[in-house]
C-alpha atoms as a PDB file:
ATOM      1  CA  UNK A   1     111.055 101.576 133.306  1.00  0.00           C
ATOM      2  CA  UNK A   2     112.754 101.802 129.758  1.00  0.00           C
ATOM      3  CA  UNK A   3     108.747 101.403 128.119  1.00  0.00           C
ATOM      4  CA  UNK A   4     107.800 104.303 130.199  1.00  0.00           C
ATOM      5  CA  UNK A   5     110.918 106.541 129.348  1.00  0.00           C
ATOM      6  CA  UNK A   6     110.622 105.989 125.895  1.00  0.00           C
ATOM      7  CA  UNK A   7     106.437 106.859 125.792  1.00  0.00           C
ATOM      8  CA  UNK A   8     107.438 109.922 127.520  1.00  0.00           C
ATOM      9  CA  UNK A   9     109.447 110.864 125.179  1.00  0.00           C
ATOM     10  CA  UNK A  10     107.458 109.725 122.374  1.00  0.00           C
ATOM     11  CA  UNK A  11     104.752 112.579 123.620  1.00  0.00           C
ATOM     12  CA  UNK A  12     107.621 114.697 124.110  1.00  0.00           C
ATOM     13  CA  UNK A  13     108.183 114.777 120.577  1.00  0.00           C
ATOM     14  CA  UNK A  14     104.793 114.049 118.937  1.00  0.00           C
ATOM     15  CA  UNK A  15     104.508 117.960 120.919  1.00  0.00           C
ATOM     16  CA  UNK A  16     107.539 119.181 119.464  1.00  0.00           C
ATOM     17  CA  UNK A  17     107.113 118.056 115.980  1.00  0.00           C
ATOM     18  CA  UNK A  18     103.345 119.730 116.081  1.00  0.00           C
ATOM     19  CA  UNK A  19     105.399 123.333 116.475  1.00  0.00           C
ATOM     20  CA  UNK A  20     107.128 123.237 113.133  1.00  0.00           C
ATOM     21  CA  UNK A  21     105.716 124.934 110.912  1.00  0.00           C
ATOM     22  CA  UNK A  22     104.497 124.062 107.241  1.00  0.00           C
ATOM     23  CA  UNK A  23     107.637 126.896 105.928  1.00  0.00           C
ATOM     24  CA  UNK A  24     110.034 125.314 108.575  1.00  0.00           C
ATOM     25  CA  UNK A  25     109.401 121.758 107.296  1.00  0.00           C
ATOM     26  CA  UNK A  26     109.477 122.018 103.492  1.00  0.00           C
ATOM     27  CA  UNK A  27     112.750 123.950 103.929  1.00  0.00           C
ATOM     28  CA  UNK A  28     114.024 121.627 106.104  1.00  0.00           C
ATOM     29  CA  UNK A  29     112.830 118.661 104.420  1.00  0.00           C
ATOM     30  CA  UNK A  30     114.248 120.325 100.962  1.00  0.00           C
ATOM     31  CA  UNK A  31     118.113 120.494 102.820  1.00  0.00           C
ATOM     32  CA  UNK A  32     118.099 116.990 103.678  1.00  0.00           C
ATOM     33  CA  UNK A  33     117.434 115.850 100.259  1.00  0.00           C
ATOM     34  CA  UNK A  34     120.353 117.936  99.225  1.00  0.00           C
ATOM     35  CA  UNK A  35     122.204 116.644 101.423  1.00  0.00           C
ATOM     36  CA  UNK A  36     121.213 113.009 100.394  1.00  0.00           C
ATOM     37  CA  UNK A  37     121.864 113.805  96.508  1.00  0.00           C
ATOM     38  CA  UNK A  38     125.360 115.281  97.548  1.00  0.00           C
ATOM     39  CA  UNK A  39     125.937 112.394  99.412  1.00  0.00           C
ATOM     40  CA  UNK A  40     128.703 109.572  98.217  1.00  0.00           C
ATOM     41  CA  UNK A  41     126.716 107.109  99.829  1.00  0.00           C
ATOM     42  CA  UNK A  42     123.355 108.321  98.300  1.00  0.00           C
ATOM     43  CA  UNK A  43     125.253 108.577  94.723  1.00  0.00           C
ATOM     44  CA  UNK A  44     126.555 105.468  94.362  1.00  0.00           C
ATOM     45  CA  UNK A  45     123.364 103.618  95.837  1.00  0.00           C
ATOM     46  CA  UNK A  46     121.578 101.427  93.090  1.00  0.00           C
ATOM     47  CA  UNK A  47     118.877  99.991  95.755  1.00  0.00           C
ATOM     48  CA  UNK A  48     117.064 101.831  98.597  1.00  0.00           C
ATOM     49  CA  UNK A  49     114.131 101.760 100.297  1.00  0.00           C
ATOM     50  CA  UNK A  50     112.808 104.960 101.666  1.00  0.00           C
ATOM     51  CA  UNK A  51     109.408 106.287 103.270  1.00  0.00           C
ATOM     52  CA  UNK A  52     106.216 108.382 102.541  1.00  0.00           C
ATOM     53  CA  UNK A  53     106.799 111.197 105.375  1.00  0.00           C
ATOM     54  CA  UNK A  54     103.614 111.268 108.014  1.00  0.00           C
ATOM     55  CA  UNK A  55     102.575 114.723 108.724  1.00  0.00           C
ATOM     56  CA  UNK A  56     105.636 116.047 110.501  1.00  0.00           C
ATOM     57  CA  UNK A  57     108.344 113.878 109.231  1.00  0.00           C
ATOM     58  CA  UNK A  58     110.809 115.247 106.783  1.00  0.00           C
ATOM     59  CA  UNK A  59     109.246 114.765 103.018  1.00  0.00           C
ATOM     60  CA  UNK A  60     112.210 112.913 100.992  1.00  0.00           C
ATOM     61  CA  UNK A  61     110.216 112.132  98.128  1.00  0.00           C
ATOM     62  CA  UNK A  62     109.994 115.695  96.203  1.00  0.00           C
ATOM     63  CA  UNK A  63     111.405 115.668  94.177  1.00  0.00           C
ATOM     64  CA  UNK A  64     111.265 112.050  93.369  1.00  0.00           C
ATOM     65  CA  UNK A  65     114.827 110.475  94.339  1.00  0.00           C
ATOM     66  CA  UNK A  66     115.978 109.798  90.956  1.00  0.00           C
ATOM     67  CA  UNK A  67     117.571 106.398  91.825  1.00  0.00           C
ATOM     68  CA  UNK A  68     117.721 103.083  89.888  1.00  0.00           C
ATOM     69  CA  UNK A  69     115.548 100.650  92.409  1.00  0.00           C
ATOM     70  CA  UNK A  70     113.445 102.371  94.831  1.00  0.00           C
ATOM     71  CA  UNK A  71     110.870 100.327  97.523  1.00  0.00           C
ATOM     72  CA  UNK A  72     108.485 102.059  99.970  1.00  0.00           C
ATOM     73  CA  UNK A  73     107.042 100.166 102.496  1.00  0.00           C
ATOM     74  CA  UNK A  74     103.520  98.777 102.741  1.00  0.00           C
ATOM     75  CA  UNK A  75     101.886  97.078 105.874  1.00  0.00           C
ATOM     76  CA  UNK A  76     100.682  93.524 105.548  1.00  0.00           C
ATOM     77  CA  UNK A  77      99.708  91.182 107.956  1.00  0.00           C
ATOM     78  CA  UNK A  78     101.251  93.226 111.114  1.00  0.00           C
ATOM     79  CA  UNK A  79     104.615  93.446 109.336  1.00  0.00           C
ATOM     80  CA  UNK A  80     106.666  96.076 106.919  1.00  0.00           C
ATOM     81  CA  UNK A  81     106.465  94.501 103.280  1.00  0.00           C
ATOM     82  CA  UNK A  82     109.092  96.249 100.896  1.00  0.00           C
ATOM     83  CA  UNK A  83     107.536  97.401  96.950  1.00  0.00           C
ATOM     84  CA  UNK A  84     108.931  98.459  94.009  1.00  0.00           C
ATOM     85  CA  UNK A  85     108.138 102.422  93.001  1.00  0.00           C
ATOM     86  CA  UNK A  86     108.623 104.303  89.803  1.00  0.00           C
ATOM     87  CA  UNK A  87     106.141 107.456  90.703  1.00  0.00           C
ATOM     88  CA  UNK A  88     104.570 109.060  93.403  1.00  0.00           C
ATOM     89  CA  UNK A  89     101.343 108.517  91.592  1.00  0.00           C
ATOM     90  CA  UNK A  90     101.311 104.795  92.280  1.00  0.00           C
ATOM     91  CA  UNK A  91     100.791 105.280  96.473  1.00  0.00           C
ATOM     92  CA  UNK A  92      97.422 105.670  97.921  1.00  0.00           C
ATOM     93  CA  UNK A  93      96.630 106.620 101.559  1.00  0.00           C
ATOM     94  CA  UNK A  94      97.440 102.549 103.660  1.00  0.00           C
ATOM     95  CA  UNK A  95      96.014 101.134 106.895  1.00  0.00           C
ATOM     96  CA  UNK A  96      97.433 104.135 109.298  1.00  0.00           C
ATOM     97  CA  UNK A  97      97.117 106.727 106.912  1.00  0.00           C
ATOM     98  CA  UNK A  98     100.702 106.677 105.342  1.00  0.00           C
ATOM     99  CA  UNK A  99     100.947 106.805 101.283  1.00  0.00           C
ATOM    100  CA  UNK A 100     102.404 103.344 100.389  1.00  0.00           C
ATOM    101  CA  UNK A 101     102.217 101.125  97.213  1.00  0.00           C
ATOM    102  CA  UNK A 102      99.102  99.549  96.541  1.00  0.00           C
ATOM    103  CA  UNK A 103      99.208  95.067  97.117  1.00  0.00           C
ATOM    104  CA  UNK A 104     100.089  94.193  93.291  1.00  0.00           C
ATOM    105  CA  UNK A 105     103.624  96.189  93.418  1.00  0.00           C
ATOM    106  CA  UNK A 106     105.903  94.016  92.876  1.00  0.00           C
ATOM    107  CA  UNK A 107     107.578  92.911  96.051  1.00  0.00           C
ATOM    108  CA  UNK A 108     111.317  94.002  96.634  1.00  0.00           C
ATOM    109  CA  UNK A 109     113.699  91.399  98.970  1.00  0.00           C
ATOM    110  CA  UNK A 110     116.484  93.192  98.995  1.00  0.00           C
ATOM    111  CA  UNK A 111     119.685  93.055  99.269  1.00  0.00           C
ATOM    112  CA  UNK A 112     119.380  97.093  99.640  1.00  0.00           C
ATOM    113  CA  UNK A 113     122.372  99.653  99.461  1.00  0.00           C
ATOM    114  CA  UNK A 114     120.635 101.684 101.967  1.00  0.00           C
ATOM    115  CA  UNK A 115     117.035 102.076 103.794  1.00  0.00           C
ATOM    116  CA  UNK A 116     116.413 105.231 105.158  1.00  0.00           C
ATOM    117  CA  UNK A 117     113.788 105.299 108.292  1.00  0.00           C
ATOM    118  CA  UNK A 118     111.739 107.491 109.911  1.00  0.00           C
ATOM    119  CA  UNK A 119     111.560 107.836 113.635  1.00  0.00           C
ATOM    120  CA  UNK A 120     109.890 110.057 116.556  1.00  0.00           C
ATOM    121  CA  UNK A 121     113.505 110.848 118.309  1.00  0.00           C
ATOM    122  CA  UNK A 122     117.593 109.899 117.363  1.00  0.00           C
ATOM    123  CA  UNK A 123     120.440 110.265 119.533  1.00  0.00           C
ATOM    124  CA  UNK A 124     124.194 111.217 118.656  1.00  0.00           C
ATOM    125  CA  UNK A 125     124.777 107.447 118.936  1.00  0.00           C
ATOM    126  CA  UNK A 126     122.736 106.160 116.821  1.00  0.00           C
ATOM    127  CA  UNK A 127     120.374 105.432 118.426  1.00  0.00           C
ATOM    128  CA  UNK A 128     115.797 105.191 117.227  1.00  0.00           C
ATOM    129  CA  UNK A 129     112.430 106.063 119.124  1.00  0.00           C
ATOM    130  CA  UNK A 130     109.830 104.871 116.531  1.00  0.00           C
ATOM    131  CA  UNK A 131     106.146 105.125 116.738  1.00  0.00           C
ATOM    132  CA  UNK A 132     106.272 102.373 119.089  1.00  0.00           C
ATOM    133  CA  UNK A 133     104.800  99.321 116.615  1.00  0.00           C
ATOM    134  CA  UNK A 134     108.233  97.558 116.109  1.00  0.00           C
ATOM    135  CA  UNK A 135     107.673  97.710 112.730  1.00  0.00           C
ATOM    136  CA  UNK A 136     110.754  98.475 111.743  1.00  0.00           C
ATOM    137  CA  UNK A 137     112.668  96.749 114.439  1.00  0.00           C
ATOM    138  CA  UNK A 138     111.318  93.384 112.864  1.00  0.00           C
ATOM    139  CA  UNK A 139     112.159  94.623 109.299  1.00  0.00           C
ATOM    140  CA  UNK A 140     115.667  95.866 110.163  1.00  0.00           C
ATOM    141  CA  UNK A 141     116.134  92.071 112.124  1.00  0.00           C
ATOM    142  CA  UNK A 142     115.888  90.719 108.847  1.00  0.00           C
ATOM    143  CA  UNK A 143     118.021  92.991 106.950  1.00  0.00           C
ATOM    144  CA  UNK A 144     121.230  93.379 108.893  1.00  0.00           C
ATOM    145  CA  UNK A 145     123.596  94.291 105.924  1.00  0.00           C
ATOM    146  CA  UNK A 146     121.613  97.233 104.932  1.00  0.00           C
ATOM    147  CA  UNK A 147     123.021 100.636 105.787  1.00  0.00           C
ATOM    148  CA  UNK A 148     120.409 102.003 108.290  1.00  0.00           C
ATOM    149  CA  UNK A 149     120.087 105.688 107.467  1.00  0.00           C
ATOM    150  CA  UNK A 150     118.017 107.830 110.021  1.00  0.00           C
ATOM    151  CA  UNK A 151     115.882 111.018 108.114  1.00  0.00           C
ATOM    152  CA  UNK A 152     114.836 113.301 110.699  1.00  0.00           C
ATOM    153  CA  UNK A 153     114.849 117.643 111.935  1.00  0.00           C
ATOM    154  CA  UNK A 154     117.329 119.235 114.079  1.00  0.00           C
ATOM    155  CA  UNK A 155     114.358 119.322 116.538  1.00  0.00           C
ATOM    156  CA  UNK A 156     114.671 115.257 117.100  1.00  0.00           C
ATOM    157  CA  UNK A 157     117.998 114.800 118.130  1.00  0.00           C
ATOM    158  CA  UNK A 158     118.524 113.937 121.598  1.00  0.00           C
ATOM    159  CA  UNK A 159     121.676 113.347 123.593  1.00  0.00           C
ATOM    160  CA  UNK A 160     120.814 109.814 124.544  1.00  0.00           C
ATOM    161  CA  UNK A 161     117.581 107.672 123.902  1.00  0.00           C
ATOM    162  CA  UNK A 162     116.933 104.737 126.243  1.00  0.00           C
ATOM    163  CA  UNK A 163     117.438 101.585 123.920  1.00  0.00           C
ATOM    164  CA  UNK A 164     116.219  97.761 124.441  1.00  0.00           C
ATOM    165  CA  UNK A 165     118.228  94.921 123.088  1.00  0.00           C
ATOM    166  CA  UNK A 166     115.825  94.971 120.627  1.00  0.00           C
ATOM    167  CA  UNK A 167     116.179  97.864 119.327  1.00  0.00           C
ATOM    168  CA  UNK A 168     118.447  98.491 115.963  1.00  0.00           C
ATOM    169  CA  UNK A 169     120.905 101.344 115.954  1.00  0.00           C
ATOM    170  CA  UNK A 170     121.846 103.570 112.516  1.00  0.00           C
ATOM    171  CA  UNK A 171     125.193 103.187 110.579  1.00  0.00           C
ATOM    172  CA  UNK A 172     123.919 107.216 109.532  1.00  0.00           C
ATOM    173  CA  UNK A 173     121.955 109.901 110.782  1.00  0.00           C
ATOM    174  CA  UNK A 174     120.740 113.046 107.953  1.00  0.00           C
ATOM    175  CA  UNK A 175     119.060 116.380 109.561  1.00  0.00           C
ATOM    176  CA  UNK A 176     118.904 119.365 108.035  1.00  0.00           C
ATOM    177  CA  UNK A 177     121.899 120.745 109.065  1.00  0.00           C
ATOM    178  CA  UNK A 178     124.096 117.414 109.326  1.00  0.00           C
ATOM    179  CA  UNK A 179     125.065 113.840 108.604  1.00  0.00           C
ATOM    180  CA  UNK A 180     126.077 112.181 111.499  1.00  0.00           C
ATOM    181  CA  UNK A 181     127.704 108.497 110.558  1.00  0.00           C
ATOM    182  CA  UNK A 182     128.226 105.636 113.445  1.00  0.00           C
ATOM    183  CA  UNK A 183     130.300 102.962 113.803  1.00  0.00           C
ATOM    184  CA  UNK A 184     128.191  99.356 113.372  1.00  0.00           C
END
């Protein structure tokens, strides 16, 4: 029942994300990163990991986070692979399309201060709908001291997602218009 809930939403917002447009997500992709840079959090981080934004998903790459250790994921062998960034100009278009670091970067393990993820729908609890892949589900299992930052628009919030034990809830939640923080 949960798996059928949480595809239904999943189309929900795939068709809700498709309405904003090009203006509405630069602007609103350009006040989260604001928000990140004024962020305590954000300022005193020396390690993240962040993401390449899909079409649709808030771009937190431009400008370039000006941070002292940055990894972007890469997919290998069915599983989210952390690597090492200094540019933009190193990522080239990966197995579903996404910009990530090409195989030679060199691989990061972590510890990070914070990874920020990317996600179809977040609730007020802290709470993640992903693409449905687990990818980072698995990744997050293996990196429980990391503060789990969600990076999404107004548009995604939801009152309440339907979660599975499996499923890893956010310390932090960063929309355009608000950072939401959770206990855990």
């Amino acid at each position: 029942m949960i798996r059928l809930e949480k595809q239904r939403l999943r189309d929900e917002m795939r068709g809700i994300l498709k309405t904003i447009s090009p203006a509405k997500s630069e602007s609103g992709s350009a006040r989260i990163v604001a928000a990140l840079q004024a962020w305590p959090l954000w300022q005193s981080a020396g390690c993240l990991c962040a993401f390449a934004a899909l079409p649709g998903e808030p771009d937190i790459l431009s400008p370039w986070p000006d941070v002292k250790s940055l990894s972007l994921p890469r997919v290998d062998s069915g599983s989210l692979a952390m690597h090492q960034v200094r540019s933009p100009h190193e990522l080239a278009p990966g197995k579903f399309g996404i910009l990530e670091p090409p195989a030679t970067a060199t691989k990061s393990r972590g510890p990070w201060d914070l990874i920020l993820i990317p996600g179809l729908a977040f609730d007020r609890c802290g709470g993640r709908l992903g693409r449905g892949r687990g990818y980072y589900d698995r990744f997050l299992a293996q990196h429980p001291e990391a503060v789990r930052v969600g990076i999404c628009f107004d548009e995604q919030v939801v009152q309440e997602l339907p979660l599975e034990p499996h499923d890893f809830r956010l310390n932090a939640l960063v929309t355009p218009s608000e950072i939401l923080r959770f206990a855990g």
